[in-house]
C-alpha atoms as a PDB file:
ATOM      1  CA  UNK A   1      22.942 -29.960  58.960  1.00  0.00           C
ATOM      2  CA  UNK A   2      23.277 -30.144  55.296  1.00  0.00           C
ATOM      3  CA  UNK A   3      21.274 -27.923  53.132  1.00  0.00           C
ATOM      4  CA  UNK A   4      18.178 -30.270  50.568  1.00  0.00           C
ATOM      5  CA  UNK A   5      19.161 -29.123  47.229  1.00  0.00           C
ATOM      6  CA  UNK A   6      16.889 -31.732  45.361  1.00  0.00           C
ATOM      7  CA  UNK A   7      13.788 -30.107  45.480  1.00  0.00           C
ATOM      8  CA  UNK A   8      12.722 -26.153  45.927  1.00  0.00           C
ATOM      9  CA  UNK A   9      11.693 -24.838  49.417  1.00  0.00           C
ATOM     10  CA  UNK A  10       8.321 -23.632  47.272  1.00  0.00           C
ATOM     11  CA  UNK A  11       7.173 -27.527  46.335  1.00  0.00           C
ATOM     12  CA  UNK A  12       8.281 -28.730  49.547  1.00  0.00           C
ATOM     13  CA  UNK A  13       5.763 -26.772  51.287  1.00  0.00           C
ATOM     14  CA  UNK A  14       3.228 -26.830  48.938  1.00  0.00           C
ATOM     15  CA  UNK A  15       3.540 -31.234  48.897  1.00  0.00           C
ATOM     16  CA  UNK A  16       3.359 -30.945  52.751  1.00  0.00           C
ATOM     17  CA  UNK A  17       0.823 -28.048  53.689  1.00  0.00           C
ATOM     18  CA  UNK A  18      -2.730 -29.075  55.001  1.00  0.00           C
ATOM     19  CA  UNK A  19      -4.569 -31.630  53.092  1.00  0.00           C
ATOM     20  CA  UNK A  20      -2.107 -31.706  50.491  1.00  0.00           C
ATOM     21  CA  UNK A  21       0.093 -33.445  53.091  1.00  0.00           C
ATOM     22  CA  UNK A  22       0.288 -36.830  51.290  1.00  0.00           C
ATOM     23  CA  UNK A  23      -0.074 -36.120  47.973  1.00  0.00           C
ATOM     24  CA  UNK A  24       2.708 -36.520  45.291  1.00  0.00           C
ATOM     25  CA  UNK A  25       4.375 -33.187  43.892  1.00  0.00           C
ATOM     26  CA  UNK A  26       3.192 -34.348  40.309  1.00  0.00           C
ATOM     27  CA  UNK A  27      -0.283 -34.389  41.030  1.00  0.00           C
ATOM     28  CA  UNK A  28      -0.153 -31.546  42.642  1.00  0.00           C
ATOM     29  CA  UNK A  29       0.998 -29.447  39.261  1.00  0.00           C
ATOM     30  CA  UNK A  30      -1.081 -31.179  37.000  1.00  0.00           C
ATOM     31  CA  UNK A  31      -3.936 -29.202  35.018  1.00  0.00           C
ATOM     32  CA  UNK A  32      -6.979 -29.505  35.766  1.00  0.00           C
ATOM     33  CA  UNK A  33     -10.000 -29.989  33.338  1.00  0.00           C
ATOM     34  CA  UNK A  34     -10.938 -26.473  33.160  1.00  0.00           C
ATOM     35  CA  UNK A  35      -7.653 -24.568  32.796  1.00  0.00           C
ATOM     36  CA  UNK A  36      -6.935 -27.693  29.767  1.00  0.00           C
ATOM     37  CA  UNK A  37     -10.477 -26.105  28.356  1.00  0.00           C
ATOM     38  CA  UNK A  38      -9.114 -22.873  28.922  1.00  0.00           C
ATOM     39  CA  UNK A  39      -5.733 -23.579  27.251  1.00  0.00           C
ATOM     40  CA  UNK A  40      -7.303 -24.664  24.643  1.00  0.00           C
ATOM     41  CA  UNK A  41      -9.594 -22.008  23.676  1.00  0.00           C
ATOM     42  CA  UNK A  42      -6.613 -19.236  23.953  1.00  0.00           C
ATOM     43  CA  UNK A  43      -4.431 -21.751  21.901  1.00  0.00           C
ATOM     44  CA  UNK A  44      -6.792 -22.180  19.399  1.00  0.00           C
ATOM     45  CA  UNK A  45      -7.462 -18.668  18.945  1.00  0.00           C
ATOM     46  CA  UNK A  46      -3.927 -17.628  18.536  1.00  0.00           C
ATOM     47  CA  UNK A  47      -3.559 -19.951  15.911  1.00  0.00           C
ATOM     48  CA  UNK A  48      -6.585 -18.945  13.910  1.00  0.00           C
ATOM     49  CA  UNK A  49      -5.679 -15.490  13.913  1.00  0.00           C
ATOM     50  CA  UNK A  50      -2.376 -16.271  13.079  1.00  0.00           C
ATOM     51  CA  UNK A  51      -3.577 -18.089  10.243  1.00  0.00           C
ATOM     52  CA  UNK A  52      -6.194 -15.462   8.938  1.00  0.00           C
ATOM     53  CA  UNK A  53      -3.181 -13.240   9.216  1.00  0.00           C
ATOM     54  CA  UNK A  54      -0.903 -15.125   7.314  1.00  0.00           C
ATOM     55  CA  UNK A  55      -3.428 -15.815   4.820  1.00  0.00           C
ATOM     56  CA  UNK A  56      -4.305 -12.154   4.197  1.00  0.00           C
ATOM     57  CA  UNK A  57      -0.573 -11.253   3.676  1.00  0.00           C
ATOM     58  CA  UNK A  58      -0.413 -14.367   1.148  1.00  0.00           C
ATOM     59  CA  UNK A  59       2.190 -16.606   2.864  1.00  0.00           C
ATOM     60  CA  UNK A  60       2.549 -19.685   4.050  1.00  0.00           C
ATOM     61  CA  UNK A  61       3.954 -21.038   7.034  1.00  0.00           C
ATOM     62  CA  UNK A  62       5.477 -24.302   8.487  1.00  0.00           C
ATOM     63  CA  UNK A  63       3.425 -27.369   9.748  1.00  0.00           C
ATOM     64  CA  UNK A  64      -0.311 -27.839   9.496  1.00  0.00           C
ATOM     65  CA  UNK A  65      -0.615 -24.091   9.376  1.00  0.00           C
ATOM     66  CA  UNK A  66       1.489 -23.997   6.228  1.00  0.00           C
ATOM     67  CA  UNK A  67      -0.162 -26.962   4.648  1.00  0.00           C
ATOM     68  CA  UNK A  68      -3.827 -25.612   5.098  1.00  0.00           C
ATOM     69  CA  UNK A  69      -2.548 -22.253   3.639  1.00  0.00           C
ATOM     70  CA  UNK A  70      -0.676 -23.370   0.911  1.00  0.00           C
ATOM     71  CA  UNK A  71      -4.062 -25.777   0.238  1.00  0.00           C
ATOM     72  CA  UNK A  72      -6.344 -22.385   0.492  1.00  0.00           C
ATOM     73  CA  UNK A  73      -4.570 -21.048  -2.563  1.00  0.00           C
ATOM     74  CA  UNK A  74      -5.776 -23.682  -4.864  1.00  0.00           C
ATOM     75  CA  UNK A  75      -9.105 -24.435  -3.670  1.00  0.00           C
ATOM     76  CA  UNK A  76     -12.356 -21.874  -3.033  1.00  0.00           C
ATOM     77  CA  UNK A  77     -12.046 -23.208   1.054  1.00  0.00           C
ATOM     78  CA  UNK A  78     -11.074 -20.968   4.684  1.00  0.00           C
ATOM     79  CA  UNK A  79      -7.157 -22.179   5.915  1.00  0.00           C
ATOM     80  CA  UNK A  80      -9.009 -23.022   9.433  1.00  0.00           C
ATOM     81  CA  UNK A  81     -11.323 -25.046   7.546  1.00  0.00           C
ATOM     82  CA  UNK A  82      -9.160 -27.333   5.662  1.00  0.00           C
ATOM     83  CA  UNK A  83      -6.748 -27.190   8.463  1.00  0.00           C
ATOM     84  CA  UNK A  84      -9.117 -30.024  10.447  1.00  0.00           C
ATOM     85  CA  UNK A  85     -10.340 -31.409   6.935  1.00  0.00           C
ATOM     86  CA  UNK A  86      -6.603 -32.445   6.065  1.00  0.00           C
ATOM     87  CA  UNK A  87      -5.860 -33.720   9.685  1.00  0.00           C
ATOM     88  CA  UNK A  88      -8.362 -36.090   9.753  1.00  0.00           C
ATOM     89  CA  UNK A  89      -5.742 -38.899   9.212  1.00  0.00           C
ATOM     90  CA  UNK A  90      -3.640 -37.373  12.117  1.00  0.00           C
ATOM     91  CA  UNK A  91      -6.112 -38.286  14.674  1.00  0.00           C
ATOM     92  CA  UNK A  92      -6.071 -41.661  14.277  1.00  0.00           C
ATOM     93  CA  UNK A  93      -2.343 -41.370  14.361  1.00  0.00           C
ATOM     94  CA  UNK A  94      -2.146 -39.508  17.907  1.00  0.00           C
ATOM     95  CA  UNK A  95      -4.799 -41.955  19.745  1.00  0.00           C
ATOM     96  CA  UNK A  96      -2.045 -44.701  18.587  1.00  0.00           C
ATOM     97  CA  UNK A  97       0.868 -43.203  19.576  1.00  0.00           C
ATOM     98  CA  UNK A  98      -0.107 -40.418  21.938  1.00  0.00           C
ATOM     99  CA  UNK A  99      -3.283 -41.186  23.683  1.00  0.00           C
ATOM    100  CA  UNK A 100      -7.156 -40.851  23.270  1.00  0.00           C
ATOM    101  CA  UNK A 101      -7.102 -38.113  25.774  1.00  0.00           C
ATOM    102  CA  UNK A 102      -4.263 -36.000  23.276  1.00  0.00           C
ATOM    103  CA  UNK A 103      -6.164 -37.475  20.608  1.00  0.00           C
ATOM    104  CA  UNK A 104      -9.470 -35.876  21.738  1.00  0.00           C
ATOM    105  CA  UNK A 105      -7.554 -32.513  22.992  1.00  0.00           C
ATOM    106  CA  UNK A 106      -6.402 -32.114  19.545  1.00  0.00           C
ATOM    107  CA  UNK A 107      -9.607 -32.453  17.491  1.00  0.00           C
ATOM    108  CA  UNK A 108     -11.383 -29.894  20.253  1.00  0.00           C
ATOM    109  CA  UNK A 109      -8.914 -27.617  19.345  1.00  0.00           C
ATOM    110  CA  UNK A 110      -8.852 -28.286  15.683  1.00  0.00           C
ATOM    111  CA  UNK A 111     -12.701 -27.458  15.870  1.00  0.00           C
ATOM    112  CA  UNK A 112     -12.214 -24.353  17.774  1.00  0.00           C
ATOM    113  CA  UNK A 113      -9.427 -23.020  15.498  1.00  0.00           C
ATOM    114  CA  UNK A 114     -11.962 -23.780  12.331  1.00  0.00           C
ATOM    115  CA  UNK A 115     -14.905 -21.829  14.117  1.00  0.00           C
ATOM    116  CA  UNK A 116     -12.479 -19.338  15.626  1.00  0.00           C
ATOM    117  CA  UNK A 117     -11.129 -18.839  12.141  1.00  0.00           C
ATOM    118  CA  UNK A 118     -14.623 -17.769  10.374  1.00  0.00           C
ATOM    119  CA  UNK A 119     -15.035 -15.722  13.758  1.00  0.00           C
ATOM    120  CA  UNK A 120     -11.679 -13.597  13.343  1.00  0.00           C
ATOM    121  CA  UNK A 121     -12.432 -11.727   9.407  1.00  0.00           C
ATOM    122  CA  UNK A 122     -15.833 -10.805  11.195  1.00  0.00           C
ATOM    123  CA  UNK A 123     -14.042  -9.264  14.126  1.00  0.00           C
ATOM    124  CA  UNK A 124     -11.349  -7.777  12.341  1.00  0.00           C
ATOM    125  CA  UNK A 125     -11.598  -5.954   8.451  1.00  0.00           C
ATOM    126  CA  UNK A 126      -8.515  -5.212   7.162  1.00  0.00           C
ATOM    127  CA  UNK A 127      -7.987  -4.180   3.099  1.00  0.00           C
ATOM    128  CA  UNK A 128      -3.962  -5.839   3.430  1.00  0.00           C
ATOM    129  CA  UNK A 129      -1.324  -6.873   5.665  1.00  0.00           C
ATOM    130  CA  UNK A 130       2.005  -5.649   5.533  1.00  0.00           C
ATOM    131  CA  UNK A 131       3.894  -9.347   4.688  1.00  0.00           C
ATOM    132  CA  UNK A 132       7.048  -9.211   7.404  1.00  0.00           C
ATOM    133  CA  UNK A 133       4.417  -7.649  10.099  1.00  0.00           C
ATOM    134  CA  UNK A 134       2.092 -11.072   9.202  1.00  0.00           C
ATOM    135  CA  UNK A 135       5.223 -13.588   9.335  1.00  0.00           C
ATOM    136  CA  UNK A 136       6.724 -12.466  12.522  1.00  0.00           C
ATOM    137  CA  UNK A 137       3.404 -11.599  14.707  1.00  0.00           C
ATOM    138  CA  UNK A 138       1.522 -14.494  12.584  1.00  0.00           C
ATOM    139  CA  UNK A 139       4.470 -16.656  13.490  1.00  0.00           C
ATOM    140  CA  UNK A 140       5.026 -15.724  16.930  1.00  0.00           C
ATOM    141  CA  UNK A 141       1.262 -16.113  17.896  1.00  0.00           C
ATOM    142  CA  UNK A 142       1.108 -19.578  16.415  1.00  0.00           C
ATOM    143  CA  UNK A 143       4.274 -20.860  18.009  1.00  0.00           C
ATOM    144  CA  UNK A 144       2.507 -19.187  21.077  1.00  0.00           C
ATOM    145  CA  UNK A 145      -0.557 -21.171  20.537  1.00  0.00           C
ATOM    146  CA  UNK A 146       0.833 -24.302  19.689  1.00  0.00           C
ATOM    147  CA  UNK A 147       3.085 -23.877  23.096  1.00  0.00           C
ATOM    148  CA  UNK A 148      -0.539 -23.571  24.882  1.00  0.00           C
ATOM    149  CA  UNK A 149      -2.050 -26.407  23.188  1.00  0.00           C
ATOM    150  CA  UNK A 150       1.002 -28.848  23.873  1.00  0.00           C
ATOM    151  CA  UNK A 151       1.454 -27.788  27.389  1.00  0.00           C
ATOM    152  CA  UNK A 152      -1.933 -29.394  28.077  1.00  0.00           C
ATOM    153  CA  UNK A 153      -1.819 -32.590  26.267  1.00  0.00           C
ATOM    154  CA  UNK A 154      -2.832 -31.513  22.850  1.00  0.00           C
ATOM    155  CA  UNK A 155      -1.375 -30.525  19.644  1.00  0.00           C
ATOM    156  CA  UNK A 156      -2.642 -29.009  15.800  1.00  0.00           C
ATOM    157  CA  UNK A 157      -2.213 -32.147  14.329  1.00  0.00           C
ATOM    158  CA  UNK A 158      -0.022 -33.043  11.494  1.00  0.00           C
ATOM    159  CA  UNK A 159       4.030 -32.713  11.707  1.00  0.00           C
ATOM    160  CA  UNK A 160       3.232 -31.614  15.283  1.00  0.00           C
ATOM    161  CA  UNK A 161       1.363 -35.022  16.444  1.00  0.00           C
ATOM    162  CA  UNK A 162       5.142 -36.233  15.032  1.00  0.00           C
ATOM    163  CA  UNK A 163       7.482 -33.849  16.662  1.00  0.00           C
ATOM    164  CA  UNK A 164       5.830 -33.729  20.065  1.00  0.00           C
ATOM    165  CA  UNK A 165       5.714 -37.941  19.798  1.00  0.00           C
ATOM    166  CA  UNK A 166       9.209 -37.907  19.093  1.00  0.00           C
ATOM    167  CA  UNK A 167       9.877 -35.579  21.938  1.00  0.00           C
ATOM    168  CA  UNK A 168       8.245 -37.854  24.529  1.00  0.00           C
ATOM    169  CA  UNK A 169       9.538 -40.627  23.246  1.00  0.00           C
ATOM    170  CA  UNK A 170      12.874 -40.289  22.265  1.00  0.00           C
ATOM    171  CA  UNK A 171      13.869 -36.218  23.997  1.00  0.00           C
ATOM    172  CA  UNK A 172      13.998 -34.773  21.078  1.00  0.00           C
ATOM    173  CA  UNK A 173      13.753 -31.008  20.386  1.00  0.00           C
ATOM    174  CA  UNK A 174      10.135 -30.309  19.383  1.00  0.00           C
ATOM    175  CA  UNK A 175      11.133 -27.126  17.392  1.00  0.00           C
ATOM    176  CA  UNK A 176      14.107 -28.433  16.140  1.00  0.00           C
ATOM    177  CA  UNK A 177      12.031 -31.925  14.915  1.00  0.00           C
ATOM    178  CA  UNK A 178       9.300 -29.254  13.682  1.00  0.00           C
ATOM    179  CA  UNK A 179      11.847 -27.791  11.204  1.00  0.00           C
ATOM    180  CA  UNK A 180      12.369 -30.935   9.495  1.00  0.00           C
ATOM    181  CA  UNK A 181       8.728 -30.701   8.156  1.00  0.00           C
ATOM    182  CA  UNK A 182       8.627 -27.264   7.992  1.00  0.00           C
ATOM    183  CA  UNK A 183      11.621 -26.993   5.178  1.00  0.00           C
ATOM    184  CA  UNK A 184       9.454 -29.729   3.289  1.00  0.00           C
ATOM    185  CA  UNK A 185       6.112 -27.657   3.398  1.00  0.00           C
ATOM    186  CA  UNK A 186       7.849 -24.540   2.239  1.00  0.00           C
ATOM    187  CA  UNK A 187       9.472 -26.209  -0.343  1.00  0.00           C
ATOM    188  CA  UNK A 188       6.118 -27.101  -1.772  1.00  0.00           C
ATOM    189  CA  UNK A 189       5.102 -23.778  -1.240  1.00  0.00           C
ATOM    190  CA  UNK A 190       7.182 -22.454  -4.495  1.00  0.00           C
ATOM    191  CA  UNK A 191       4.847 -24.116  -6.519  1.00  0.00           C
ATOM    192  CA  UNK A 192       2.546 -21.064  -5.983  1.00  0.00           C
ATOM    193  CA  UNK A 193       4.761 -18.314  -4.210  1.00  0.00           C
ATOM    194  CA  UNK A 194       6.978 -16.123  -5.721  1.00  0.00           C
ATOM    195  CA  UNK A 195      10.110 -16.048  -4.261  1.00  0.00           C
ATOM    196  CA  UNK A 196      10.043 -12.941  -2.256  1.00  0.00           C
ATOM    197  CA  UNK A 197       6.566 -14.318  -0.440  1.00  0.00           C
ATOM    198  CA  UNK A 198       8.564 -17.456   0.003  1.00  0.00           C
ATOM    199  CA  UNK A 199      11.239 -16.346   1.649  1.00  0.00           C
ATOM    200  CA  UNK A 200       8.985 -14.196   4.074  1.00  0.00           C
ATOM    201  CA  UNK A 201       7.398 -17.397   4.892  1.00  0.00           C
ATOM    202  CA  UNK A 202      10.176 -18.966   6.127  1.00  0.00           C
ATOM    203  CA  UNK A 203      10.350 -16.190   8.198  1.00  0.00           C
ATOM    204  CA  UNK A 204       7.149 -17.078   9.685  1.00  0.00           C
ATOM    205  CA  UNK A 205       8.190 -20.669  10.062  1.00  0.00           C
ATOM    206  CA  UNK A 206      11.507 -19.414  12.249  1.00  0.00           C
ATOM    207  CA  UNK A 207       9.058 -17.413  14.262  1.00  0.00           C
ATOM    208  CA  UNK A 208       6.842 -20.280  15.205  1.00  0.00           C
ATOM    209  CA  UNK A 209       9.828 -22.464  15.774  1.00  0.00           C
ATOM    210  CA  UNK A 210      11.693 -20.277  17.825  1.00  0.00           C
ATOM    211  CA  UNK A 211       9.609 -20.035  20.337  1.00  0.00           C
ATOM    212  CA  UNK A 212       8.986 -23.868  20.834  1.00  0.00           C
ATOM    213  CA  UNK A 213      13.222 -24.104  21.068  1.00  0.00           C
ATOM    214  CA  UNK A 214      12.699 -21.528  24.066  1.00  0.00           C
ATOM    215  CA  UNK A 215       9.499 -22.574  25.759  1.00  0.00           C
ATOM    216  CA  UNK A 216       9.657 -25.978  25.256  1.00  0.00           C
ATOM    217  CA  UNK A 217      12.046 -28.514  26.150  1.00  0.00           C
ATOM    218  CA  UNK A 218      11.758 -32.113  28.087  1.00  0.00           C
ATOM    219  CA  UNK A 219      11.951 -31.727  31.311  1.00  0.00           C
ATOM    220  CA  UNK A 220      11.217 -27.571  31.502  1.00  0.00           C
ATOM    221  CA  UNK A 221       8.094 -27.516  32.158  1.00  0.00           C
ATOM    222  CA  UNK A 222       5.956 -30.623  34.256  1.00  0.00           C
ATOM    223  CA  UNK A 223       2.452 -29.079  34.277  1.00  0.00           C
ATOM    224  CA  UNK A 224       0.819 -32.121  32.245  1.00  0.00           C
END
């Protein structure tokens, strides 16, 4: 008899077993509503700290992250809180191209990581931040927390709504894609950065993105 090599022993018995008898493999691995609330919420908070981190040390970072730091330098506002003030437009953009359910994902977890992010400086009092420490823990938690949000249907907005688009729709690499708008945030970011802080921020942004090259690929990982 010839050996099935087109599907694991593991989902075979989990599609067939009991009342799960007749129901498709797919639906099967898809998240429910509370472990997508759940996701969320750790997401969310990974990325605020991340940012609070980053912020402390005085870098900047790639994507959203980077923009609402690089923005917190210049005006008197949190990075969490202009991090959902400047991705207002972005919204609009993922109900068009990614759904009203990412859409919706995304600002929940745009509003968590603004609350989370006045939350974290309460929880945590620190006089400074040792700047490589910030960019590769800072950089691995957000790239961590991004990899949470978009592996249940949401994103942080921003060159992220763009890269994880163009991975759905075309394959594309999300962290590779990412980089693209990552090299023009930190390019901005000498405006205001000297060039040792700079370069420690692109750090940061190789952190992030380095773990979105790993973790998350098309076709890895079917759980949405």
């Amino acid at each position: 008899m010839q050996q099935r090599t087109d599907i694991s022993p593991a989902i075979d018995e989990c599609a067939t077993d009991g009342a799960a008898e007749h129901t498709p493999v797919r639906d099967l691995m898809r998240h429910s509503l509370a472990e997508d609330c759940y996701a969320i919420v750790i997401g969310s908070s990974m990325i605020a700290f991340a940012v609070v981190l980053l912020h402390k040390a005085g870098l900047v970072t790639g994507g959203m992250a980077g923009v609402a730091l690089l923005a917190s330098y210049l005006v008197p506002l949190p990075a969490t809180t202009l991090f959902i003030v400047i991705n207002i437009p972005f919204f609009f953009l993922a109900a068009r191209f990614m759904g009203r359910s990412f859409a919706l994902k995304t600002l929940l977890a745009n509003v968590a990581i603004m609350v989370l992010g006045m939350v974290v400086p309460w929880g945590i009092v620190t006089d400074s931040v040792n700047p490589l420490f910030a960019a590769l823990i800072g950089g691995w938690m957000a790239g961590l927390g991004i990899l949470s949000l978009a592996r249940h249907g949401a994103g942080v907005g921003g060159s992220g709504i763009v890269a994880l688009a163009l991975m759905k729709t075309k394959g594309w690499n999300a962290g590779r894609t990412q980089m693209i708008g990552d090299a023009a945030i930190l390019t901005a970011s000498l405006v205001t950065l000297d060039w040792m802080p700079f370069l420690i921020s692109v750090l940061s942004a190789l952190a992030i993105n380095s773990i979105l090259m790993v973790n998350h690929r098309p076709g890895r990982y079917v759980g949405y």
